[in-house]
PDB file of N, CA and C in Angstrom:
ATOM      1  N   UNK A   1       0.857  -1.178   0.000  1.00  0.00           N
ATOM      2  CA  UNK A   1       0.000   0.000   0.000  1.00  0.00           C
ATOM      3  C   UNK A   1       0.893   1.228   0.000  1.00  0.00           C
ATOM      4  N   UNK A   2       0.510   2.204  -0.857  1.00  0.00           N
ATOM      5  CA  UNK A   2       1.351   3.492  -0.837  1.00  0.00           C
ATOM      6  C   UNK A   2       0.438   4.501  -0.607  1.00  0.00           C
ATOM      7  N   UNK A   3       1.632   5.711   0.122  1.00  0.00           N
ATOM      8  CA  UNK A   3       0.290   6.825   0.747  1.00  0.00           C
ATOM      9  C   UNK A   3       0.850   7.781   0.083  1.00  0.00           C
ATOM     10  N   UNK A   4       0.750   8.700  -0.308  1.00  0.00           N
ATOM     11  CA  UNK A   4       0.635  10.116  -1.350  1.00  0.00           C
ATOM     12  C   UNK A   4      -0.300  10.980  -0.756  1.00  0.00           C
ATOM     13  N   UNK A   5       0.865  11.933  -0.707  1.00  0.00           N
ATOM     14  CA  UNK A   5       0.205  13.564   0.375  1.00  0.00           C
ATOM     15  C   UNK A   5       0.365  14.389  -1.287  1.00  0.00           C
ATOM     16  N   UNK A   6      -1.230  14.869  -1.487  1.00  0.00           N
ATOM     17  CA  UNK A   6      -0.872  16.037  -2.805  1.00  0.00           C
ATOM     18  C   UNK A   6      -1.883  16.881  -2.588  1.00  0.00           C
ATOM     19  N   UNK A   7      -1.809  18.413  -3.065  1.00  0.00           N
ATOM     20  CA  UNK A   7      -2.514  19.466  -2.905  1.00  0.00           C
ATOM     21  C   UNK A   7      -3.865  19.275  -3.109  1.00  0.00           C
ATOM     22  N   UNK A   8      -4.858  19.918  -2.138  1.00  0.00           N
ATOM     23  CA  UNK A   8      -5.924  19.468  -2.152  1.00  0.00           C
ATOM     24  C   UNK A   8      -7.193  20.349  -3.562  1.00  0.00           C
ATOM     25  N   UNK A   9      -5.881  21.470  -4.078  1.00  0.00           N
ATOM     26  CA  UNK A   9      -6.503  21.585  -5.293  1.00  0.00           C
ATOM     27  C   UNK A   9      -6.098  21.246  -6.083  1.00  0.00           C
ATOM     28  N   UNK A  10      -5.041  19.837  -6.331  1.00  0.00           N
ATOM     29  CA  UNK A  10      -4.361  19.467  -7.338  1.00  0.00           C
ATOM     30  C   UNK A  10      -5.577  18.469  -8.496  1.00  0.00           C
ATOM     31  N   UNK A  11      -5.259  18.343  -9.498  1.00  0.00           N
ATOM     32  CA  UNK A  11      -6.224  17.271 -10.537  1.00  0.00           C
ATOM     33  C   UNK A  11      -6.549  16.016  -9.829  1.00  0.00           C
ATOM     34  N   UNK A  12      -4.894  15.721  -9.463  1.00  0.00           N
ATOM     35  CA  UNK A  12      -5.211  13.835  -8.659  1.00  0.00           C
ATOM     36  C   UNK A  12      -5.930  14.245  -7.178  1.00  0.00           C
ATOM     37  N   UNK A  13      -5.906  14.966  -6.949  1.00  0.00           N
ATOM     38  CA  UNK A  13      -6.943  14.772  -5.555  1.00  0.00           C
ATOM     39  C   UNK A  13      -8.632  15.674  -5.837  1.00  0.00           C
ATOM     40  N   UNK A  14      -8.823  15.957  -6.902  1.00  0.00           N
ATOM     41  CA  UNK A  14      -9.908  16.207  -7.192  1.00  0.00           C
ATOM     42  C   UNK A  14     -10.818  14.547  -8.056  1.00  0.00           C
ATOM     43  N   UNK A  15      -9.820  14.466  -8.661  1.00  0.00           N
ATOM     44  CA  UNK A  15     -10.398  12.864  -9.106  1.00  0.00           C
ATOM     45  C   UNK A  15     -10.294  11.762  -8.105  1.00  0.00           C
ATOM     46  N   UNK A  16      -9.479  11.843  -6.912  1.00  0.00           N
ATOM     47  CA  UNK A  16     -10.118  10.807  -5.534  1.00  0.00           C
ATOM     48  C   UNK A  16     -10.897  11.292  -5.038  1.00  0.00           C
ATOM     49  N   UNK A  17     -11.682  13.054  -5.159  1.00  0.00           N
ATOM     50  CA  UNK A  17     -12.740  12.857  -4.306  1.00  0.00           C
ATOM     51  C   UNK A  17     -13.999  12.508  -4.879  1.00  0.00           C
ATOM     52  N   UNK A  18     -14.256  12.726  -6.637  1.00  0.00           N
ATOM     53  CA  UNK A  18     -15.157  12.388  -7.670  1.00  0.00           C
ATOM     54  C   UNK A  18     -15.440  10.902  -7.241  1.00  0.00           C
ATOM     55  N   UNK A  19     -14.240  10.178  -7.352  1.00  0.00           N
ATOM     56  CA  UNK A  19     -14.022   8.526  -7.475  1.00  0.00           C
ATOM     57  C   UNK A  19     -14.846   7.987  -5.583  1.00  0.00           C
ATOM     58  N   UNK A  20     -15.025   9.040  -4.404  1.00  0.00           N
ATOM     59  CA  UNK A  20     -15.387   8.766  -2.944  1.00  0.00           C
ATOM     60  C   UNK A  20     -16.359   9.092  -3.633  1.00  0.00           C
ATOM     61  N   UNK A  21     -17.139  10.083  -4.060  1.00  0.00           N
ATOM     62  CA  UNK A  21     -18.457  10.735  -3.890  1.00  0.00           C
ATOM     63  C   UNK A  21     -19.217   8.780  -4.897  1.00  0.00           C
ATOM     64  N   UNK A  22     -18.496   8.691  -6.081  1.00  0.00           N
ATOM     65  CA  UNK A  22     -18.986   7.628  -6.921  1.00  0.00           C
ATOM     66  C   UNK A  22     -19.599   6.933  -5.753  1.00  0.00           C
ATOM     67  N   UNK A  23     -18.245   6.433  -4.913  1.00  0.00           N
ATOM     68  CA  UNK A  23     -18.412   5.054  -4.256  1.00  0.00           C
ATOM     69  C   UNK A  23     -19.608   5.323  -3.730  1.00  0.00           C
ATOM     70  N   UNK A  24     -19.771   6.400  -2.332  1.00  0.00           N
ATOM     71  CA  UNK A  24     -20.838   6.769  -1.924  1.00  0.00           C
ATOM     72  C   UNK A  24     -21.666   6.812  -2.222  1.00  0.00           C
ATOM     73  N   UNK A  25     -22.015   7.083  -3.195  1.00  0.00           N
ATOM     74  CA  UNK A  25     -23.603   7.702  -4.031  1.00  0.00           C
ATOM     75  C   UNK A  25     -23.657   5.836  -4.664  1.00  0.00           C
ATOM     76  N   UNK A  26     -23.164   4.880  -4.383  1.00  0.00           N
ATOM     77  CA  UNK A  26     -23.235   3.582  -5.415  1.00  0.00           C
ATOM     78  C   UNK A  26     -23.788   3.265  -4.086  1.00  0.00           C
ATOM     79  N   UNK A  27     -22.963   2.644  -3.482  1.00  0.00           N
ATOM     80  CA  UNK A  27     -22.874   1.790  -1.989  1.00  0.00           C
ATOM     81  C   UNK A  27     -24.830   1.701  -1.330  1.00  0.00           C
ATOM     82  N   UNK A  28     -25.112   2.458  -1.119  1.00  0.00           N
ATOM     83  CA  UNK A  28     -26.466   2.402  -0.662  1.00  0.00           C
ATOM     84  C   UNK A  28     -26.971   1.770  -1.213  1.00  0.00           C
ATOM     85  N   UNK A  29     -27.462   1.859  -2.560  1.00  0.00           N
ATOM     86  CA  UNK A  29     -27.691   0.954  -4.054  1.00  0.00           C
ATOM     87  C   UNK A  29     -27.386  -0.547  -3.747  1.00  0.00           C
ATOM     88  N   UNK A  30     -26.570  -0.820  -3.805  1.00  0.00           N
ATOM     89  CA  UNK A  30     -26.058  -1.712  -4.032  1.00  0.00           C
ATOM     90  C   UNK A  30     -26.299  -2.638  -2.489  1.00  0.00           C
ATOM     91  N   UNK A  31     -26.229  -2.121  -1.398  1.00  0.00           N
ATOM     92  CA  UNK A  31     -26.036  -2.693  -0.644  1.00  0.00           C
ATOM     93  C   UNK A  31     -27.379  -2.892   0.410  1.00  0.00           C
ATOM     94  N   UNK A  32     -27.971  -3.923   0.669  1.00  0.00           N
ATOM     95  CA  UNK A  32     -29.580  -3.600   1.547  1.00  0.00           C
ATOM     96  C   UNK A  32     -28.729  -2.904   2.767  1.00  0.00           C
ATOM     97  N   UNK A  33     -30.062  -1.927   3.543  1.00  0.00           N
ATOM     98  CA  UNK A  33     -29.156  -1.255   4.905  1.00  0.00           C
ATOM     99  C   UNK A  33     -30.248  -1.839   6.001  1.00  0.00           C
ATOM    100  N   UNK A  34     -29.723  -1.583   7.280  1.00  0.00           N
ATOM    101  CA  UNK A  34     -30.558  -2.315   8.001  1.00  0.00           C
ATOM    102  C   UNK A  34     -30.492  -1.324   9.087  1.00  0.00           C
ATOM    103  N   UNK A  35     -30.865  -0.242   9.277  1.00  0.00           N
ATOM    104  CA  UNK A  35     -31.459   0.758  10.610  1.00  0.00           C
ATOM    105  C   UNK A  35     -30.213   1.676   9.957  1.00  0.00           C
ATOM    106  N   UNK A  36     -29.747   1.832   8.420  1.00  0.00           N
ATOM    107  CA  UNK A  36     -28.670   2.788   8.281  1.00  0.00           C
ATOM    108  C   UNK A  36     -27.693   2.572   8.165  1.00  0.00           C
ATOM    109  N   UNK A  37     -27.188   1.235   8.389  1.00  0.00           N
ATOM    110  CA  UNK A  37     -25.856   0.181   8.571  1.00  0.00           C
ATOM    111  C   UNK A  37     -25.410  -0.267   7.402  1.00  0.00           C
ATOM    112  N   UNK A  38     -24.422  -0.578   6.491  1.00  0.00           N
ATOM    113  CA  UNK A  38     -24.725  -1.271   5.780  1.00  0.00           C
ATOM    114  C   UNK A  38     -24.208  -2.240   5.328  1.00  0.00           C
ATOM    115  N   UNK A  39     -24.571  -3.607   5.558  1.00  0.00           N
ATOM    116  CA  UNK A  39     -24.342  -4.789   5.543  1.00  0.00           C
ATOM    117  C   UNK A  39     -24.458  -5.990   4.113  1.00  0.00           C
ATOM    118  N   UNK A  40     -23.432  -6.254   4.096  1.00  0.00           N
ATOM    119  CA  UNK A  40     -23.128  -6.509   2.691  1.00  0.00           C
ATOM    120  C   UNK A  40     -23.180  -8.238   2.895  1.00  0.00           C
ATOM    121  N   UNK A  41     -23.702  -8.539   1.756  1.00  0.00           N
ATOM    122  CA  UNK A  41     -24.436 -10.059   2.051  1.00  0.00           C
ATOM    123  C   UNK A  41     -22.467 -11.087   1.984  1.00  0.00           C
ATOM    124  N   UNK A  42     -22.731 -11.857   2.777  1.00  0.00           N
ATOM    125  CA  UNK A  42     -21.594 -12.747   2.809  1.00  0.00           C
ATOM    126  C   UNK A  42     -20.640 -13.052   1.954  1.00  0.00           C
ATOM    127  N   UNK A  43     -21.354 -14.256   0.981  1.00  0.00           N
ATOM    128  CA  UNK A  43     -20.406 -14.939   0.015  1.00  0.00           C
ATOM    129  C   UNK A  43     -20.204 -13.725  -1.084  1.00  0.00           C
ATOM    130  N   UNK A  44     -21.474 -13.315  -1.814  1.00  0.00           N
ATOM    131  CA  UNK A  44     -20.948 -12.166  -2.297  1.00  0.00           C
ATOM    132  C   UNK A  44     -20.306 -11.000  -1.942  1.00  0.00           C
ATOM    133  N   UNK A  45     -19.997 -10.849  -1.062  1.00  0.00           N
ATOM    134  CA  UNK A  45     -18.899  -9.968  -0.391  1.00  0.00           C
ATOM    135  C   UNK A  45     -17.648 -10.477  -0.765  1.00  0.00           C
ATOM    136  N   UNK A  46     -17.404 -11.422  -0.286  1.00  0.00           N
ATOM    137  CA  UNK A  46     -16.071 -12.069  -0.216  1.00  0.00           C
ATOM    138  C   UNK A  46     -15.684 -12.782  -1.473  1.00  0.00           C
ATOM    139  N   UNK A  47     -16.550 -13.165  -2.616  1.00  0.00           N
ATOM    140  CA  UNK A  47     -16.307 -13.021  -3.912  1.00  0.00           C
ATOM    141  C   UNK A  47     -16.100 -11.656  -4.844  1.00  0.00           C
ATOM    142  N   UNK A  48     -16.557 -10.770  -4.414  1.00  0.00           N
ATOM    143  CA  UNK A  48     -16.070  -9.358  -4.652  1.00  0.00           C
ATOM    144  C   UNK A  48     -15.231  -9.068  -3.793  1.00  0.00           C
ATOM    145  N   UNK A  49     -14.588  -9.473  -3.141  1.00  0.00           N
ATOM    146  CA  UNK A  49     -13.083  -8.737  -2.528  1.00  0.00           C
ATOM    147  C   UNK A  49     -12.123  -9.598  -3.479  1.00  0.00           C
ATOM    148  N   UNK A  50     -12.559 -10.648  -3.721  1.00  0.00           N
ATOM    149  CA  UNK A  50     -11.473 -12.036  -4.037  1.00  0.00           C
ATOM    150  C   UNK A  50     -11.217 -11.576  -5.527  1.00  0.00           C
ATOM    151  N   UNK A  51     -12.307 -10.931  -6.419  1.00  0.00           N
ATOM    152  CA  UNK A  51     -12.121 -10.972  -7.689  1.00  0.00           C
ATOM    153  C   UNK A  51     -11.942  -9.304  -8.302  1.00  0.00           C
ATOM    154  N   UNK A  52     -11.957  -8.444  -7.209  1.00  0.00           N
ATOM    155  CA  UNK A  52     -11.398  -7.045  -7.675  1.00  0.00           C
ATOM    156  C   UNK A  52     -10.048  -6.826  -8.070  1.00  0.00           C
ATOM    157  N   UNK A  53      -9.794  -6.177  -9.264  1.00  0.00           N
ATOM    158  CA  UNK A  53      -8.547  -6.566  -9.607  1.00  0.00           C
ATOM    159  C   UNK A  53      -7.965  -4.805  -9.271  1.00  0.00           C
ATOM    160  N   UNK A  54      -6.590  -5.348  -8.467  1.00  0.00           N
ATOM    161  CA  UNK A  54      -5.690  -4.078  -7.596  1.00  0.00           C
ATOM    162  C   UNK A  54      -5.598  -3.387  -9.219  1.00  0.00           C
ATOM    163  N   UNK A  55      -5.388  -1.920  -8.801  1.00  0.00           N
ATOM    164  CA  UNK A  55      -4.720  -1.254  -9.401  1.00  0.00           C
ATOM    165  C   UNK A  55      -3.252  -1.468  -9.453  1.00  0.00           C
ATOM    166  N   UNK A  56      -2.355  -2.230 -11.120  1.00  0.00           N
ATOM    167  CA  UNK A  56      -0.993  -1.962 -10.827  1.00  0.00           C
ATOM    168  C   UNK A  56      -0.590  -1.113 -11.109  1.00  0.00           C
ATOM    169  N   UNK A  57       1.073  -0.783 -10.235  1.00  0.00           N
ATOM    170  CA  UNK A  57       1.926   0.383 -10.237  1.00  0.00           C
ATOM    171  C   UNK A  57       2.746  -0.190 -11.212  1.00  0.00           C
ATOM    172  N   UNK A  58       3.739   0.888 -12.270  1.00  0.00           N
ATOM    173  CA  UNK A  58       4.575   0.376 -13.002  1.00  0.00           C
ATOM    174  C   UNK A  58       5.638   0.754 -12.480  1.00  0.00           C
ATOM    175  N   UNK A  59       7.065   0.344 -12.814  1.00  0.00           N
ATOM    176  CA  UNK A  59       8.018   0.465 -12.177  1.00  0.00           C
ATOM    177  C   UNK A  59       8.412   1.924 -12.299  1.00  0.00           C
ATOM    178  N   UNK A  60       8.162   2.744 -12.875  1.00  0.00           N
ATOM    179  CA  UNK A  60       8.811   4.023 -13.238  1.00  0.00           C
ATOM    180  C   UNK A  60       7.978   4.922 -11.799  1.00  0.00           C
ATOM    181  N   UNK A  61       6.296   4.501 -11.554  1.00  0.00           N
ATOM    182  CA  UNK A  61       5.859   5.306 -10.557  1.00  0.00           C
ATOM    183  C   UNK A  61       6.274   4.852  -9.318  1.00  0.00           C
ATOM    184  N   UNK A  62       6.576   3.778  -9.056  1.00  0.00           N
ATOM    185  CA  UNK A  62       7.033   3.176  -7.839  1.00  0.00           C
ATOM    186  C   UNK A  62       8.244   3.606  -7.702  1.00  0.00           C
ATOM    187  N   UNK A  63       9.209   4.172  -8.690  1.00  0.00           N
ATOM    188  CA  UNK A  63      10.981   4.368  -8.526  1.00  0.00           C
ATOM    189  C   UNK A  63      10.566   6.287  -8.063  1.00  0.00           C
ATOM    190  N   UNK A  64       9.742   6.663  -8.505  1.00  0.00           N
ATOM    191  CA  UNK A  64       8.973   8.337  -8.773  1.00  0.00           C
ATOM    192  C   UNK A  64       9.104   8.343  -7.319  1.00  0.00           C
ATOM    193  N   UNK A  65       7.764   7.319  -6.422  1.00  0.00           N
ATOM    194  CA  UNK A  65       7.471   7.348  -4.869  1.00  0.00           C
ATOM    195  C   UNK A  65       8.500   7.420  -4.356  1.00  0.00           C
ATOM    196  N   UNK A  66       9.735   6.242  -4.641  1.00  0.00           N
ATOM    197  CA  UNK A  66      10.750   5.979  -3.819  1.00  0.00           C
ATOM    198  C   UNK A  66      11.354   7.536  -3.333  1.00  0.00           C
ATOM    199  N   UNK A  67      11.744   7.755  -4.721  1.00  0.00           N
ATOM    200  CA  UNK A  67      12.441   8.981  -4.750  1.00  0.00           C
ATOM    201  C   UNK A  67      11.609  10.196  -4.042  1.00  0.00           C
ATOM    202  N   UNK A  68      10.861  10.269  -4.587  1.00  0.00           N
ATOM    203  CA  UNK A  68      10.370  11.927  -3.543  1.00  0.00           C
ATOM    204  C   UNK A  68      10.281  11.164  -2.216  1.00  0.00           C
ATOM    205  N   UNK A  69      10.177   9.802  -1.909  1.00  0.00           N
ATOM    206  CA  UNK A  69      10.143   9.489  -0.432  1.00  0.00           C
ATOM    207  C   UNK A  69      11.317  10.008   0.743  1.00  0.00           C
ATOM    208  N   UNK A  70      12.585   9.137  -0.507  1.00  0.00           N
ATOM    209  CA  UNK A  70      13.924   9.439   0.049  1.00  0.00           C
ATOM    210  C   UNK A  70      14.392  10.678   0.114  1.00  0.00           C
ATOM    211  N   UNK A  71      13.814  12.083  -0.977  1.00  0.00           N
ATOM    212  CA  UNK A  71      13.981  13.148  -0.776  1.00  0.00           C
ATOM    213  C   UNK A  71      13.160  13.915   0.620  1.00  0.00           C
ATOM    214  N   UNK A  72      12.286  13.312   0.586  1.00  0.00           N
ATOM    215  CA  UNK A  72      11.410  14.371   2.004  1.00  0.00           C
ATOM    216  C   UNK A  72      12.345  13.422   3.223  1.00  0.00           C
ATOM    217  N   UNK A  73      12.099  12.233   3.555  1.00  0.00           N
ATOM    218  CA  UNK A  73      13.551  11.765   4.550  1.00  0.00           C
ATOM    219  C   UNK A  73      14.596  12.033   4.723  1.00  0.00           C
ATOM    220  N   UNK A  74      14.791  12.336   3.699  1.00  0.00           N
ATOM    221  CA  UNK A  74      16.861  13.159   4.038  1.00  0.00           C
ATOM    222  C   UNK A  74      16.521  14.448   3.962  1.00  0.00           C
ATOM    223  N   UNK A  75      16.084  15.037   3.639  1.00  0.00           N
ATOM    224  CA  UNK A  75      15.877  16.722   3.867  1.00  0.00           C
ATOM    225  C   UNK A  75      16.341  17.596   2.786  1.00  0.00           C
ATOM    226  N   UNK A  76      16.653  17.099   1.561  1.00  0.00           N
ATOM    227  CA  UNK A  76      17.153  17.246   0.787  1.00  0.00           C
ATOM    228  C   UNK A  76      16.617  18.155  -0.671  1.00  0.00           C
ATOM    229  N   UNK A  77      15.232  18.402  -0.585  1.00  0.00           N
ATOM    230  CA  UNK A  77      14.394  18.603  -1.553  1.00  0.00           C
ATOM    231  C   UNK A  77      15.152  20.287  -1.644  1.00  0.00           C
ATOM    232  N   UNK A  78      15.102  21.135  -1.247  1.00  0.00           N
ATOM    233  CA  UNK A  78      15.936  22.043  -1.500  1.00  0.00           C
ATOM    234  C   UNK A  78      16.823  22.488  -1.649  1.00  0.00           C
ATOM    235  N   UNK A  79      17.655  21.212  -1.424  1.00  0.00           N
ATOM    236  CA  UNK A  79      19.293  21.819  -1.505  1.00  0.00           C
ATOM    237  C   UNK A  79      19.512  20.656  -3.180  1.00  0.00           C
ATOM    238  N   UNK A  80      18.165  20.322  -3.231  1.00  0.00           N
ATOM    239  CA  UNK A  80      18.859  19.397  -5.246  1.00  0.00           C
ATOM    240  C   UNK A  80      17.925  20.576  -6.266  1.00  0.00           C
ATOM    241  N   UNK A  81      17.460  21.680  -5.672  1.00  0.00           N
ATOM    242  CA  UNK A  81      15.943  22.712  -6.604  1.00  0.00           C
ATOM    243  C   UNK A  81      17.262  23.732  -6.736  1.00  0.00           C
ATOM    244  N   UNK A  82      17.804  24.400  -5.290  1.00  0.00           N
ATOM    245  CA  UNK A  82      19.341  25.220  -5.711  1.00  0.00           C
ATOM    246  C   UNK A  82      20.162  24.376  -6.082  1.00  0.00           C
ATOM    247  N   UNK A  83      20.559  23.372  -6.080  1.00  0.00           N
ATOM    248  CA  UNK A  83      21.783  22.713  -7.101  1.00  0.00           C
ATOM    249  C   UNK A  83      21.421  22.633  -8.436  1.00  0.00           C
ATOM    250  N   UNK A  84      20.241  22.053  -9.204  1.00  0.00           N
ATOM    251  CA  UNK A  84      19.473  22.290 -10.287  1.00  0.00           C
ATOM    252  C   UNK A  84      19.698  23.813 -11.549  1.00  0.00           C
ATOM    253  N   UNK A  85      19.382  24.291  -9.957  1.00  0.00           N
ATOM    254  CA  UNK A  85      19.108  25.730 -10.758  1.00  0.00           C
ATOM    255  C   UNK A  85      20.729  26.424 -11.032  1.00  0.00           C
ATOM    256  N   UNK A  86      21.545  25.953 -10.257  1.00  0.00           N
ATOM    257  CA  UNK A  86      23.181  26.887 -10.729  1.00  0.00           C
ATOM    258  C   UNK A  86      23.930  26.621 -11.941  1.00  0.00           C
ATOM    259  N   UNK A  87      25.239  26.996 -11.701  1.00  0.00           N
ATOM    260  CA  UNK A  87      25.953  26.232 -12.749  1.00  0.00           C
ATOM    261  C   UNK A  87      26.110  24.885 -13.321  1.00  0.00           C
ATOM    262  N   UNK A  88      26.335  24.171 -12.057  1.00  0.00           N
ATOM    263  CA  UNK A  88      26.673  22.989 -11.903  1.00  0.00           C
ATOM    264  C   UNK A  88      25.521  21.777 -12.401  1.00  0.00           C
ATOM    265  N   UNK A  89      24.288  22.297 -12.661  1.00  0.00           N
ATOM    266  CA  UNK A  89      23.405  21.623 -13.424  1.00  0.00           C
ATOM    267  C   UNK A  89      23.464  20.771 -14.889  1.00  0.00           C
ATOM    268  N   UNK A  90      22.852  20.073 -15.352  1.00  0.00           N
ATOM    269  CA  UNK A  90      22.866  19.028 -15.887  1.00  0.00           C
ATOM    270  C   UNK A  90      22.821  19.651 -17.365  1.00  0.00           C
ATOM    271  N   UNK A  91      21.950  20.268 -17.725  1.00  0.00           N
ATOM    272  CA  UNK A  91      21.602  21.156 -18.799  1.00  0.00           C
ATOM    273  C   UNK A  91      22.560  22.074 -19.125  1.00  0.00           C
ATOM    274  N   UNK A  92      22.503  23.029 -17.737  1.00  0.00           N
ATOM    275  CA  UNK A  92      23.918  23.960 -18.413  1.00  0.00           C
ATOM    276  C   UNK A  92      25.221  23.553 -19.115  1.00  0.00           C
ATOM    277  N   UNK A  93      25.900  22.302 -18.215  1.00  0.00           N
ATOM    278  CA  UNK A  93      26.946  21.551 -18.913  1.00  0.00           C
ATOM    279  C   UNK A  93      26.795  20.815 -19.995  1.00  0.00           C
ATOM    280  N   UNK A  94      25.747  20.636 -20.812  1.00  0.00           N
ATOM    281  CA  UNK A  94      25.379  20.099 -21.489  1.00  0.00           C
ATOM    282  C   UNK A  94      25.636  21.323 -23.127  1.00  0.00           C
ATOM    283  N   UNK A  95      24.879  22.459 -22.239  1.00  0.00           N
ATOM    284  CA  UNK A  95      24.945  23.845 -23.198  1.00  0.00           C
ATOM    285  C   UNK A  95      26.105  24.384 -23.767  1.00  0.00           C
ATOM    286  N   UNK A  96      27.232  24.152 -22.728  1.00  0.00           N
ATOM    287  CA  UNK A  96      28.251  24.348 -22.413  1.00  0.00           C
ATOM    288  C   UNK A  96      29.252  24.009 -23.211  1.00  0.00           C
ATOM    289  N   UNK A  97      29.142  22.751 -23.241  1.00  0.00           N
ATOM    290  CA  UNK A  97      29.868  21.873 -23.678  1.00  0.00           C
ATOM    291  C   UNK A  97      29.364  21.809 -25.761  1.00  0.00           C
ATOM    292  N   UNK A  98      28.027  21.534 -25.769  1.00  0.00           N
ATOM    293  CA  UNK A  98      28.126  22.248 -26.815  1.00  0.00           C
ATOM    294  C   UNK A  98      28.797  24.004 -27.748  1.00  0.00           C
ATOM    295  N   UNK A  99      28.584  24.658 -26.845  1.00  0.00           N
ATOM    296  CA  UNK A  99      29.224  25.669 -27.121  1.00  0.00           C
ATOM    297  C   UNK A  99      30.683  25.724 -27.239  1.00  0.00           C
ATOM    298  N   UNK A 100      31.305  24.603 -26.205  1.00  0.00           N
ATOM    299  CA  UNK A 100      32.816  24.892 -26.989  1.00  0.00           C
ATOM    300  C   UNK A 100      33.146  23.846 -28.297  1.00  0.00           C
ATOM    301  N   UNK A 101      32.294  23.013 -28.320  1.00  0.00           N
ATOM    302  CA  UNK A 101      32.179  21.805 -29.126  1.00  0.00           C
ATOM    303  C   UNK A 101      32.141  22.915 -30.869  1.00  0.00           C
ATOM    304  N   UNK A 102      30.969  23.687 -30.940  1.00  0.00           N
ATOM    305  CA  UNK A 102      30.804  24.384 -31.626  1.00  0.00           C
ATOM    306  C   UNK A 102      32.172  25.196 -32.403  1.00  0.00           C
ATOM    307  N   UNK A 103      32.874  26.325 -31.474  1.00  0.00           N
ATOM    308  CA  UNK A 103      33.359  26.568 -31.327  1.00  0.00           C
ATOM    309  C   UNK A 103      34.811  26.508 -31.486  1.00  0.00           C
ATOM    310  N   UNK A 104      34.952  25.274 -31.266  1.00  0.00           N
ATOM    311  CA  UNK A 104      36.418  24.409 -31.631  1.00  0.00           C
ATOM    312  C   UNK A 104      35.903  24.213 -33.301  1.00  0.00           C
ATOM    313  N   UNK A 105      35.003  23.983 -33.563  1.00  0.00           N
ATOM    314  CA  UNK A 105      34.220  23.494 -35.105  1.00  0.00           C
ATOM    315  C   UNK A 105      34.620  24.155 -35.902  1.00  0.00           C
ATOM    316  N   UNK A 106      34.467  26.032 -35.746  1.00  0.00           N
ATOM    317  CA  UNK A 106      34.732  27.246 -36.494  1.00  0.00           C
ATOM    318  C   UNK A 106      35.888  27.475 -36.449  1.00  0.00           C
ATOM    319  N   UNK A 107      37.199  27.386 -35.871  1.00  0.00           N
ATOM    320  CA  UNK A 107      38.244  27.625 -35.661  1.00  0.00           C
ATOM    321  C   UNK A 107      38.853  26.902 -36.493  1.00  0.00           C
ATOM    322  N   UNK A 108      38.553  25.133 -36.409  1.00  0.00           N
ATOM    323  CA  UNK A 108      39.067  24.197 -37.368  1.00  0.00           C
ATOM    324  C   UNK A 108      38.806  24.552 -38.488  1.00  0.00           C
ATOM    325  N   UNK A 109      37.816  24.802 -39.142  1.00  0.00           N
ATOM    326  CA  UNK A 109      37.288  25.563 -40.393  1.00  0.00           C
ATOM    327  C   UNK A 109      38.180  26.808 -41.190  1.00  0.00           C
ATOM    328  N   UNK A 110      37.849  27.446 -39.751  1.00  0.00           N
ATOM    329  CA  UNK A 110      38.649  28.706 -40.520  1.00  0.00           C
ATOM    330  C   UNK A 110      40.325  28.267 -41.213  1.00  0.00           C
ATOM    331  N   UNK A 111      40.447  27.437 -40.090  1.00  0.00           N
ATOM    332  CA  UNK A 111      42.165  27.179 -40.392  1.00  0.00           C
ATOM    333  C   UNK A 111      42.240  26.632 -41.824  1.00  0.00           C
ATOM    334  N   UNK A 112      41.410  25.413 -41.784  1.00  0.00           N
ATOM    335  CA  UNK A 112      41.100  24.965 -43.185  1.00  0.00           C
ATOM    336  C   UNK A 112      41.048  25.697 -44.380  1.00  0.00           C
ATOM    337  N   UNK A 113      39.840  26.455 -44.347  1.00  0.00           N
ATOM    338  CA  UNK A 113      39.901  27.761 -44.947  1.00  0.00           C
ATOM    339  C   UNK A 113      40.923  28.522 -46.138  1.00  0.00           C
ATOM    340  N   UNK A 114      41.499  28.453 -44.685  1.00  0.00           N
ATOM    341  CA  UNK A 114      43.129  29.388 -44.940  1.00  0.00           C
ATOM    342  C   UNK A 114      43.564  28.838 -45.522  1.00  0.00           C
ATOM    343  N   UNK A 115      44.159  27.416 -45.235  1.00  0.00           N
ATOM    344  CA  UNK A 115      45.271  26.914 -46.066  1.00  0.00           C
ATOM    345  C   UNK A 115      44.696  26.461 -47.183  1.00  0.00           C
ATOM    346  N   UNK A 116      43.468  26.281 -47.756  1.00  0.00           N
ATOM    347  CA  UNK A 116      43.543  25.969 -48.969  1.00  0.00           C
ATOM    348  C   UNK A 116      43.245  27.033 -50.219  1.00  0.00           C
ATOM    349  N   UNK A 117      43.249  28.666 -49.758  1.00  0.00           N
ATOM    350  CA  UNK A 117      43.298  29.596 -50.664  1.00  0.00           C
ATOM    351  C   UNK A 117      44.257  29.821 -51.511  1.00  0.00           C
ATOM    352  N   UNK A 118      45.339  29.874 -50.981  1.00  0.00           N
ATOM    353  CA  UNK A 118      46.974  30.128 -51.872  1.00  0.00           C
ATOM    354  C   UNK A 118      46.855  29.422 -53.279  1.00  0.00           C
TER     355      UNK A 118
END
């Protein structure tokens, strides 16, 4: 079982409360009540627990949980949003590195260039 804390005006917690109100507004229906109670007949009970099929997780959302788990446990969620955002980020060196990549490109060129005008 996994627990997930998300904003209570976010999309996914507006569609768990659509998906409670469903259940609610079904359940009476479905179920005889007896002074308000509501008591769900035996075998079919327990053939509907036996044959509901779980929602699966795929490995990418379960590695997602891990991670923001291990980030709110170590304390860490702000000090990887300022590391992100500086130099030392993933993207910038990436930019970077193209740019001298580039760079070295035009120089070789030019040299080229040169020597084959004469």
């Amino acid at each position: 079982r996994v627990t997930k804390e998300v904003d209570s005006t976010s999309k996914e917690a507006k569609s768990f409360l659509k998906q409670q109100e469903k259940w609610q507004s079904a359940a009476p229906a479905a179920f005889p009540t007896v002074s308000g109670v509501k008591r769900p007949s035996g075998m079919s009970s327990l053939l509907g627990k036996i044959g509901s099929k779980k929602q699966k997780m795929s490995t990418l959302e379960k590695s997602k949980l891990d991670w923001e788990n291990f980030k709110e446990e170590e304390g860490i969620v702000e000090e990887l949003a300022i590391h992100n955002r500086g130099k030392d980020g993933y993207i910038e060196r990436k930019a970077f590195l193209e740019r001298v990549d580039h760079r070295q490109f035009e120089i070789e060129r030019d040299i080229r260039l040169s020597r084959m005008k004469p």
